[in-house]
Protein backbone atom coordinates (compact mmCIF):
# COMPACT_ATOMS: atom_id res chain seq x y z
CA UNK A 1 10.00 -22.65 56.91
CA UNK A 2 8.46 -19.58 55.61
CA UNK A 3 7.43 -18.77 52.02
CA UNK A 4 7.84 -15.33 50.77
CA UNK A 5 5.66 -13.30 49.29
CA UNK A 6 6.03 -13.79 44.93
CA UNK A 7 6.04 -10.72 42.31
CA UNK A 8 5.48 -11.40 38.88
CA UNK A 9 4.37 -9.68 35.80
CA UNK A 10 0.84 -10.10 34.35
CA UNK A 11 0.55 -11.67 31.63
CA UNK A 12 -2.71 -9.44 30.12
CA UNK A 13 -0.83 -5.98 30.71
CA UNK A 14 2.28 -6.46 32.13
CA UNK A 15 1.65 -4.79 35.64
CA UNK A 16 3.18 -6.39 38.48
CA UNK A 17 1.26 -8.95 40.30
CA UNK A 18 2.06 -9.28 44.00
CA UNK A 19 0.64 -13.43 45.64
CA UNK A 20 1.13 -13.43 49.40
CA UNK A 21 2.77 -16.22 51.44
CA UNK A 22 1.47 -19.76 50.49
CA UNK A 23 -1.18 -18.06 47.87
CA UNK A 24 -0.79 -20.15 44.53
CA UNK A 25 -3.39 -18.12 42.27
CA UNK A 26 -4.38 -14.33 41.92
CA UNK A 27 -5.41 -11.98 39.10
CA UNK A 28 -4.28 -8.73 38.02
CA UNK A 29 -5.45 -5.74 39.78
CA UNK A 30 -5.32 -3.70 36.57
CA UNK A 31 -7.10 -6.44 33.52
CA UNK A 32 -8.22 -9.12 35.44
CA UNK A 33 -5.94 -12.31 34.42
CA UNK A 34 -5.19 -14.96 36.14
CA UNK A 35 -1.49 -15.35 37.24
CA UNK A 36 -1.05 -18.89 39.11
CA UNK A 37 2.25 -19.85 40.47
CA UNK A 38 3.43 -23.03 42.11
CA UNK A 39 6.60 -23.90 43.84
CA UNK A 40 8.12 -21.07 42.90
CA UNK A 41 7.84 -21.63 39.74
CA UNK A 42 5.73 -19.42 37.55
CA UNK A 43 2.73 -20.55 35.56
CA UNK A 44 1.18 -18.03 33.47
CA UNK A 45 -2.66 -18.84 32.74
CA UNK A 46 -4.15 -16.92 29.69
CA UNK A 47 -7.46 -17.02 27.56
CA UNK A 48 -6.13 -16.78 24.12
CA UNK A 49 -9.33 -16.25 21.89
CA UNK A 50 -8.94 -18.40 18.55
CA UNK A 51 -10.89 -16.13 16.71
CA UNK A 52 -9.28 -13.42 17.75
CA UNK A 53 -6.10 -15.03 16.48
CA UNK A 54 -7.41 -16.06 13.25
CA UNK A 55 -9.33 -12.89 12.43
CA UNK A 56 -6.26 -10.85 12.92
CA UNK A 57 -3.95 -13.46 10.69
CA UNK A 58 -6.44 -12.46 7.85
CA UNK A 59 -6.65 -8.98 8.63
CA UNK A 60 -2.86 -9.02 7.90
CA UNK A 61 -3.21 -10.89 5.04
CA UNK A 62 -5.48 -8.69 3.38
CA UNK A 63 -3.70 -5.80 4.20
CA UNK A 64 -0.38 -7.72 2.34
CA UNK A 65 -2.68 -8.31 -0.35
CA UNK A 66 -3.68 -4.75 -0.50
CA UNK A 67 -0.06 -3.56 -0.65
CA UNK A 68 0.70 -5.85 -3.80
CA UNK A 69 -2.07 -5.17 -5.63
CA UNK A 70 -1.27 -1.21 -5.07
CA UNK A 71 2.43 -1.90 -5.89
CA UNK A 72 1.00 -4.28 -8.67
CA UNK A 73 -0.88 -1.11 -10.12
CA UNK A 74 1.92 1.31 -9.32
CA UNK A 75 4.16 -0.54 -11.64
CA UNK A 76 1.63 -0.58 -14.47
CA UNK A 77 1.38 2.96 -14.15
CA UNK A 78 4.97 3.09 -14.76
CA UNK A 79 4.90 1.14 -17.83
CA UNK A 80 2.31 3.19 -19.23
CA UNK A 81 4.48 6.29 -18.47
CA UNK A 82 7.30 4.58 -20.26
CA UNK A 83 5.16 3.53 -23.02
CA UNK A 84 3.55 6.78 -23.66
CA UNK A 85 7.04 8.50 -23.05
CA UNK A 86 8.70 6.32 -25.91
CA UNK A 87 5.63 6.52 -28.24
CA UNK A 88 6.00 10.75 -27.83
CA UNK A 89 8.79 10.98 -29.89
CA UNK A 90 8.12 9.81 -33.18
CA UNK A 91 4.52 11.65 -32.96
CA UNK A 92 6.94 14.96 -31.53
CA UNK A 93 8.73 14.43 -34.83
CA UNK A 94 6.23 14.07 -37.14
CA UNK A 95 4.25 17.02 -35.67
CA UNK A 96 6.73 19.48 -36.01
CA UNK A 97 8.18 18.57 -39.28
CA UNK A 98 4.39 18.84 -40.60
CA UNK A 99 4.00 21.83 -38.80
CA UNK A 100 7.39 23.26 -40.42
CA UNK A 101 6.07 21.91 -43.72
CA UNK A 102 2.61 23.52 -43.62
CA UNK A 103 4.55 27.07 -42.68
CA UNK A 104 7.27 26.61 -45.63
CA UNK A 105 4.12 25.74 -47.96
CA UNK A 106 2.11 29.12 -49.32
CA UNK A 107 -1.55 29.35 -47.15
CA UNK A 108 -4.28 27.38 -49.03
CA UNK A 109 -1.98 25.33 -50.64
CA UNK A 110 -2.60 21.31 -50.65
CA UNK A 111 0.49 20.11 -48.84
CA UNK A 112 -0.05 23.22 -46.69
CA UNK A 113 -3.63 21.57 -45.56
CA UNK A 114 -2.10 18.06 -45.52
CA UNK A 115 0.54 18.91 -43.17
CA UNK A 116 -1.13 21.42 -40.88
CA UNK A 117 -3.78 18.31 -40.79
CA UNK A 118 -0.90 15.39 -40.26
CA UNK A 119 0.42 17.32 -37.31
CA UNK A 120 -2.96 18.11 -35.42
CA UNK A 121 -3.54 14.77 -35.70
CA UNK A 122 -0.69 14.10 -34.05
CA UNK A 123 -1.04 16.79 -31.38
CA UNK A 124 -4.29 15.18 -30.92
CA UNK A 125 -2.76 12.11 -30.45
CA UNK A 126 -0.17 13.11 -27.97
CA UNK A 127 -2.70 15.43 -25.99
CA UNK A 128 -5.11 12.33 -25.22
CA UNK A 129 -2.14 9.82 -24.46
CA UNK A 130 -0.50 12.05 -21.91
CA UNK A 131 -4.60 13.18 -20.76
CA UNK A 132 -4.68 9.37 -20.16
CA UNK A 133 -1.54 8.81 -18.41
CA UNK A 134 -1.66 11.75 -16.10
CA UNK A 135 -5.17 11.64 -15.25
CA UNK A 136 -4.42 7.34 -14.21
CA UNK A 137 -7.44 5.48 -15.37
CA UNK A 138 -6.51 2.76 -12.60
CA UNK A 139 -10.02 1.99 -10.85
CA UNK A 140 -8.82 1.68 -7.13
């Protein structure tokens, strides 16, 4: 009784691996591995590299860790936005009622100076939180 010739697939790349009558081991033409087969049964023989295995297991990881600290600061960001968008309105307020205030006033006049003063401060105010914001201070 004859034995016919076995094709199988490497297990390195995947190419086809042709072993002749009666031959129980060969390696791939294209990588090199070792493909052993007995009794018609396949037995697939590969170097797997612990190292290999571990350094990419932390490579992925770090690069999880990477994405949550980004979406960690992405979200602070936000909040900050938020913040700075809800803190805007009373300073809005205040700066133009002082600003209407210091125009009703006559020039020169005390409440004139006190308001035109209240409101750059808050235009001040406004101009460095929003600076702040849109500029991102994050340190990446």
């Amino acid at each position: 009784m004859s034995t016919k010739a076995i094709e199988t697939k490497c297990p390195g790349c995947g190419a086809m691996v042709r072993l002749g009558a009666g031959q129980k081991q060969a390696f791939c033409n294209y990588c090199g591995s070792p493909v052993t087969v007995e009794d018609t049964r396949e037995f697939v023989t590969r170097n797997i590299d612990e190292a290999d295995l571990k350094r990419a297991e932390t490579e992925q990881l770090i690069r999880l860790k990477e994405l949550e600290m980004q979406e960690r600061r992405e979200r602070k960001a936000e909040g900050r936005k938020k913040a700075m968008g809800i803190a805007s309105v009373p300073l809005v307020v205040v700066l133009l009622i002082a600003f209407a205030i210091g125009a009703a006033e006559p020039s020169g006049s005390p409440l004139s100076d006190s308001a035109y003063t209240a409101g750059s401060v808050c235009f001040l105010i406004l101009a460095w939180g929003w600076l702040f914001i849109l500029m991102g201070n994050d340190k990446k």
